[in-house]
N, C-alpha and C. Protein backbone atom coordinates (compact mmCIF):
# COMPACT_ATOMS: atom_id res chain seq x y z
N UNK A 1 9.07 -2.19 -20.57
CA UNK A 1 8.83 -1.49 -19.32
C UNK A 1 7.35 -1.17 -19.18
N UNK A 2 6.85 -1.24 -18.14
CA UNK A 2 5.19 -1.09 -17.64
C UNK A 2 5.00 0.32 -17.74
N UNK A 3 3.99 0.52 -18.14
CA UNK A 3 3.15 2.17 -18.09
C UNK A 3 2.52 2.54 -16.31
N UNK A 4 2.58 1.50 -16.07
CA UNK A 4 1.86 1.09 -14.25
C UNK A 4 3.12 1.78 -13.10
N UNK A 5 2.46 2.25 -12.21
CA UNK A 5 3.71 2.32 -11.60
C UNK A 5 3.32 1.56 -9.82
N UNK A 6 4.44 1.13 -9.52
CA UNK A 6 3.90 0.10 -8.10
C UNK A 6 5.02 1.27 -7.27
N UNK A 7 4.65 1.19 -6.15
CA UNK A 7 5.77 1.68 -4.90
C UNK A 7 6.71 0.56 -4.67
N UNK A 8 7.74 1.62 -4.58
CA UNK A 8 9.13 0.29 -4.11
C UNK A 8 9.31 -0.37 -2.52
N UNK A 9 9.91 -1.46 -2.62
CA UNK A 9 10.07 -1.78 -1.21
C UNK A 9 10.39 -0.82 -0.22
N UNK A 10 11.42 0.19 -1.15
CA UNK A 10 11.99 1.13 -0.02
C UNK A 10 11.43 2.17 0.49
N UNK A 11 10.09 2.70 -0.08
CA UNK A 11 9.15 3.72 -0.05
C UNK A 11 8.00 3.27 0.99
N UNK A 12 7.61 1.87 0.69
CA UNK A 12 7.15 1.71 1.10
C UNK A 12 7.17 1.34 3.25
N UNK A 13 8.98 0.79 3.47
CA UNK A 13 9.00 0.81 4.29
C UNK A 13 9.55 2.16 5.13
N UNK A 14 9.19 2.70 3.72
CA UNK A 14 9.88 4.68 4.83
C UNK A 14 8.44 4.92 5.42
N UNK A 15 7.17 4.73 4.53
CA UNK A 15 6.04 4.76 5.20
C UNK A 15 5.31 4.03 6.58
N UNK A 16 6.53 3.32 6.54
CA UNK A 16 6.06 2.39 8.24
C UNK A 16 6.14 0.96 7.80
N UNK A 17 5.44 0.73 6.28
CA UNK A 17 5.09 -0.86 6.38
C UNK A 17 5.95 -1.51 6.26
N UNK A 18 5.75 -2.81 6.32
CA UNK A 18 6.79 -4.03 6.27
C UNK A 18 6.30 -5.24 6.04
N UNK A 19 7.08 -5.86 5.37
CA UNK A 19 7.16 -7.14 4.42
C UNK A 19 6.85 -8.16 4.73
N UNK A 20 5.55 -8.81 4.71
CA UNK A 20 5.26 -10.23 4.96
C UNK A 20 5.54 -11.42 3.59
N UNK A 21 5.25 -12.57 4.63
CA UNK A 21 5.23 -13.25 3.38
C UNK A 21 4.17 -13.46 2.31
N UNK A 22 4.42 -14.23 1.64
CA UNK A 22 2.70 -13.49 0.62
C UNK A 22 2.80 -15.04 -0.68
N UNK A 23 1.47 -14.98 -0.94
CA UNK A 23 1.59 -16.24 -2.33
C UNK A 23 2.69 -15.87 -3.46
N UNK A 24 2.73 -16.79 -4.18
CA UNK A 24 3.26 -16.59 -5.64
C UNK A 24 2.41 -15.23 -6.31
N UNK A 25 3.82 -14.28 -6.91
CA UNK A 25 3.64 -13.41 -7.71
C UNK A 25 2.81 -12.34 -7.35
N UNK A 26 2.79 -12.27 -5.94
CA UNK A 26 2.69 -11.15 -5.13
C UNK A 26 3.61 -10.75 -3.62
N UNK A 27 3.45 -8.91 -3.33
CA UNK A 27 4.17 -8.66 -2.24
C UNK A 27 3.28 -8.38 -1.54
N UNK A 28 3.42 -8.53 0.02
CA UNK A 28 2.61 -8.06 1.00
C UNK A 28 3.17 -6.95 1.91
N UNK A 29 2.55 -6.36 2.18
CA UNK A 29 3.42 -5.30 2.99
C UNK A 29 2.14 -4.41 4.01
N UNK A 30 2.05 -4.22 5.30
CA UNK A 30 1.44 -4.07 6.12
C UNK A 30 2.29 -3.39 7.24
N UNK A 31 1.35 -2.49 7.76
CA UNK A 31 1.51 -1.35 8.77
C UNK A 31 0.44 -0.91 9.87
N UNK A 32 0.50 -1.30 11.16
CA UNK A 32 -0.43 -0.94 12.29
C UNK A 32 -1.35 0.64 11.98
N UNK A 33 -2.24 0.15 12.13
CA UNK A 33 -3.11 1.82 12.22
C UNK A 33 -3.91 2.13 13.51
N UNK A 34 -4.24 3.23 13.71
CA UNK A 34 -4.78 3.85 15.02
C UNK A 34 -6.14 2.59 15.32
N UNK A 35 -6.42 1.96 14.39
CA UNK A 35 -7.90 0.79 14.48
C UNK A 35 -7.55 -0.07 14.22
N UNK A 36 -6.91 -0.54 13.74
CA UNK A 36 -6.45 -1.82 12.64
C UNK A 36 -5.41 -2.05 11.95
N UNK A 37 -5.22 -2.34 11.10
CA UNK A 37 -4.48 -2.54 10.03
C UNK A 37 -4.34 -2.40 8.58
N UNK A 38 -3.32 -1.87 8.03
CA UNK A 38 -3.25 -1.41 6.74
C UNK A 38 -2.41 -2.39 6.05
N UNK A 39 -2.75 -2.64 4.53
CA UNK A 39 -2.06 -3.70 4.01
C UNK A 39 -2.17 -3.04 2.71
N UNK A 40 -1.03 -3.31 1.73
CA UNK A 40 -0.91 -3.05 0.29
C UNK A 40 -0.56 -4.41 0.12
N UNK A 41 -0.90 -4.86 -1.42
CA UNK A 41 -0.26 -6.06 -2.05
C UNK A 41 0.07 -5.52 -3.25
N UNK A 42 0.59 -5.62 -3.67
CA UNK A 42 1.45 -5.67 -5.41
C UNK A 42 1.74 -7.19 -5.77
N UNK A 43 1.04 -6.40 -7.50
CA UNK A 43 0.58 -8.02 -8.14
C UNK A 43 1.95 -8.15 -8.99
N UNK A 44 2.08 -9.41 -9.70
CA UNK A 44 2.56 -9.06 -10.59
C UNK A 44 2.42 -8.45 -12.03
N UNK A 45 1.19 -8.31 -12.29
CA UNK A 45 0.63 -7.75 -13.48
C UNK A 45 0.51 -6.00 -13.07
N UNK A 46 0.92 -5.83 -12.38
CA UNK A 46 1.38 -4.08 -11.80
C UNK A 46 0.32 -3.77 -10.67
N UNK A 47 -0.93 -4.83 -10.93
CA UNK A 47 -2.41 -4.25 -10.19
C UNK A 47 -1.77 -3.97 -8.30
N UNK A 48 -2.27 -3.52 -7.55
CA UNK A 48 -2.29 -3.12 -6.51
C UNK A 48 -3.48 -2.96 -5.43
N UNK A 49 -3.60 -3.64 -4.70
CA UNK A 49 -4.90 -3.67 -3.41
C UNK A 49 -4.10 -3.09 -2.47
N UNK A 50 -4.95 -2.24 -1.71
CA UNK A 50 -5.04 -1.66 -0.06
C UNK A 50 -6.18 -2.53 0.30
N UNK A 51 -5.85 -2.98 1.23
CA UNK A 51 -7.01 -3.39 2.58
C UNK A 51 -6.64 -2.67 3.83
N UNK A 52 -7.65 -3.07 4.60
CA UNK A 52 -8.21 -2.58 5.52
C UNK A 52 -8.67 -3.27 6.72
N UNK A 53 -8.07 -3.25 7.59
CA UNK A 53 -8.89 -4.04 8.96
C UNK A 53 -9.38 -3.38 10.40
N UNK A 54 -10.26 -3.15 10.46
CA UNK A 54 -11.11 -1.82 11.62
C UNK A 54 -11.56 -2.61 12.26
N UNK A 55 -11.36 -2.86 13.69
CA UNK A 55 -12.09 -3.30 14.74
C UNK A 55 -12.77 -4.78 14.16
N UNK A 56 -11.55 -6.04 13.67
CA UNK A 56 -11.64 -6.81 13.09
C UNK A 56 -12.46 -7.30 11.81
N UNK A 57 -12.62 -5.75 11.00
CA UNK A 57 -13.71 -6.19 9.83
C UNK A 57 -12.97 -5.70 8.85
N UNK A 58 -12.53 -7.06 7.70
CA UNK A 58 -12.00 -6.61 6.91
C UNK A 58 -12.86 -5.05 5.66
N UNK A 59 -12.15 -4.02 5.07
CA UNK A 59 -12.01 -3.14 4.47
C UNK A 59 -11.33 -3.05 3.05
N UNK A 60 -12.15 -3.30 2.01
CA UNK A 60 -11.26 -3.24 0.58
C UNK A 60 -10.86 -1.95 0.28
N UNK A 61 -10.52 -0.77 0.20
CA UNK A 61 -10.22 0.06 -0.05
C UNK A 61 -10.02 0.56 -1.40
N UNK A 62 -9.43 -0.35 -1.94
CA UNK A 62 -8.92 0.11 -3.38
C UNK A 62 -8.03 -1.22 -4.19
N UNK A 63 -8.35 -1.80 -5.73
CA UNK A 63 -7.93 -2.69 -6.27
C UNK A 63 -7.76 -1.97 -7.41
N UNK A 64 -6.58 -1.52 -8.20
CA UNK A 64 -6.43 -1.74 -9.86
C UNK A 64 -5.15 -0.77 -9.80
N UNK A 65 -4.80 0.00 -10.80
CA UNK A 65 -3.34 0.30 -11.73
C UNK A 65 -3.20 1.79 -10.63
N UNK A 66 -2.19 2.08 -11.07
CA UNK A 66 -1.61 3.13 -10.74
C UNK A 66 -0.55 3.97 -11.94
N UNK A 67 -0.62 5.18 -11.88
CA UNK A 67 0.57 5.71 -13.26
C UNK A 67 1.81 6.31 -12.66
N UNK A 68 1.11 6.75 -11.49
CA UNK A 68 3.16 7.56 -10.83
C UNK A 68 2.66 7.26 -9.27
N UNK A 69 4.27 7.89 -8.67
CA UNK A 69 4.18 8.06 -6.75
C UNK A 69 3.17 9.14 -7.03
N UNK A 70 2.87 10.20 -7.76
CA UNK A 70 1.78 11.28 -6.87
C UNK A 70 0.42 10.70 -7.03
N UNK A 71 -0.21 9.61 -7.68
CA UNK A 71 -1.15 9.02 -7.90
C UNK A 71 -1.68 8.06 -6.52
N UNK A 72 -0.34 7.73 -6.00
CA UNK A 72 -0.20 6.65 -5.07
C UNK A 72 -0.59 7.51 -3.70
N UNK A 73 -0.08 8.55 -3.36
CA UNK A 73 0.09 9.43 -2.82
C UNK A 73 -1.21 10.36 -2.45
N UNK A 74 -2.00 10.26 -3.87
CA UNK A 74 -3.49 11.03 -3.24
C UNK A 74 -4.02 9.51 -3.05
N UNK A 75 -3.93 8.50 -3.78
CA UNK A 75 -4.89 7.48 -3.37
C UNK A 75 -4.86 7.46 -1.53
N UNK A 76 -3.48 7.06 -1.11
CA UNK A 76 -3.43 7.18 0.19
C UNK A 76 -4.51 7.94 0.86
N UNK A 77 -4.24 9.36 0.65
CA UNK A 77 -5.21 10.54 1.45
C UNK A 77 -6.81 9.76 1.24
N UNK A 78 -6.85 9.44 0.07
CA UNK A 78 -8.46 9.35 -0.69
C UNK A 78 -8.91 8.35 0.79
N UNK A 79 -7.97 7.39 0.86
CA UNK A 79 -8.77 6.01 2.02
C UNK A 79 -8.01 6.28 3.36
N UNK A 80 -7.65 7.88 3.64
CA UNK A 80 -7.49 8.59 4.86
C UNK A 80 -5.90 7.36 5.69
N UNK A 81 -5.05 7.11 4.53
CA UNK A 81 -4.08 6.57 5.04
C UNK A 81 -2.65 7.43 5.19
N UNK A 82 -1.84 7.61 6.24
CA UNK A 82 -0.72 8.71 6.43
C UNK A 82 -0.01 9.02 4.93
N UNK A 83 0.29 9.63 3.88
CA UNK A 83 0.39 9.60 2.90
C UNK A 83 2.12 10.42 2.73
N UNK A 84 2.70 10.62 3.82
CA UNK A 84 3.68 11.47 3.80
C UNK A 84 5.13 10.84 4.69
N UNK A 85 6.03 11.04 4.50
CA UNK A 85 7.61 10.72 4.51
C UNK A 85 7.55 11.43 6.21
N UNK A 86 8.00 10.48 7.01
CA UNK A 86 8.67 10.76 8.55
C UNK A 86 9.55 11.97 8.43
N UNK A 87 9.77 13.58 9.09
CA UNK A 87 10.51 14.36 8.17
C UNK A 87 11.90 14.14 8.65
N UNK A 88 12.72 12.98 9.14
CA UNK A 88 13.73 12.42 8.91
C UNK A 88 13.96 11.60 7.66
N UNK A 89 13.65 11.74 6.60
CA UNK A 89 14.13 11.15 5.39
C UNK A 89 13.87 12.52 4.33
């Protein structure tokens, strides 16, 4: 079992995003923002990217590990992304 921790599909689409298709041995998952667009990928080696797309310029935000959801959770806030559950769930 990994020391890494990734967000699950299902967390992730309580947060809005949703599932594209994506290369080998990664997930894509993307959600409209007030400018652009928000994208997470999950690797298979646990690593994890946010991007970023503002008024068509891509935005790296953040590439490497994660240890729990509350880690995931301030990263969110850190690159000013909605970081919190619709309060219907």
């Amino acid at each position: 079992m990994s020391a890494f921790y990734q967000p699950s599909a299902e967390l992730l689409q309580a947060f809005g995003f949703t599932e594209f298709r994506s290369p080998p041995r990664q997930m894509r998952y993307s959600r409209p923002s007030a400018c652009g667009q928000e994208t997470i990928v999950l690797y298979e080696d646990d690593e994890i990217t946010l991007l970023e797309v503002v008024d068509g310029q891509m935005l790296y935000s953040f590439q490497g590990r994660l240890a729990s959801e509350a880690e995931f959770r301030v990263l969110l806030r850190q690159v000013n992304w909605p970081a919190e559950l619709p309060p219907s769930l």
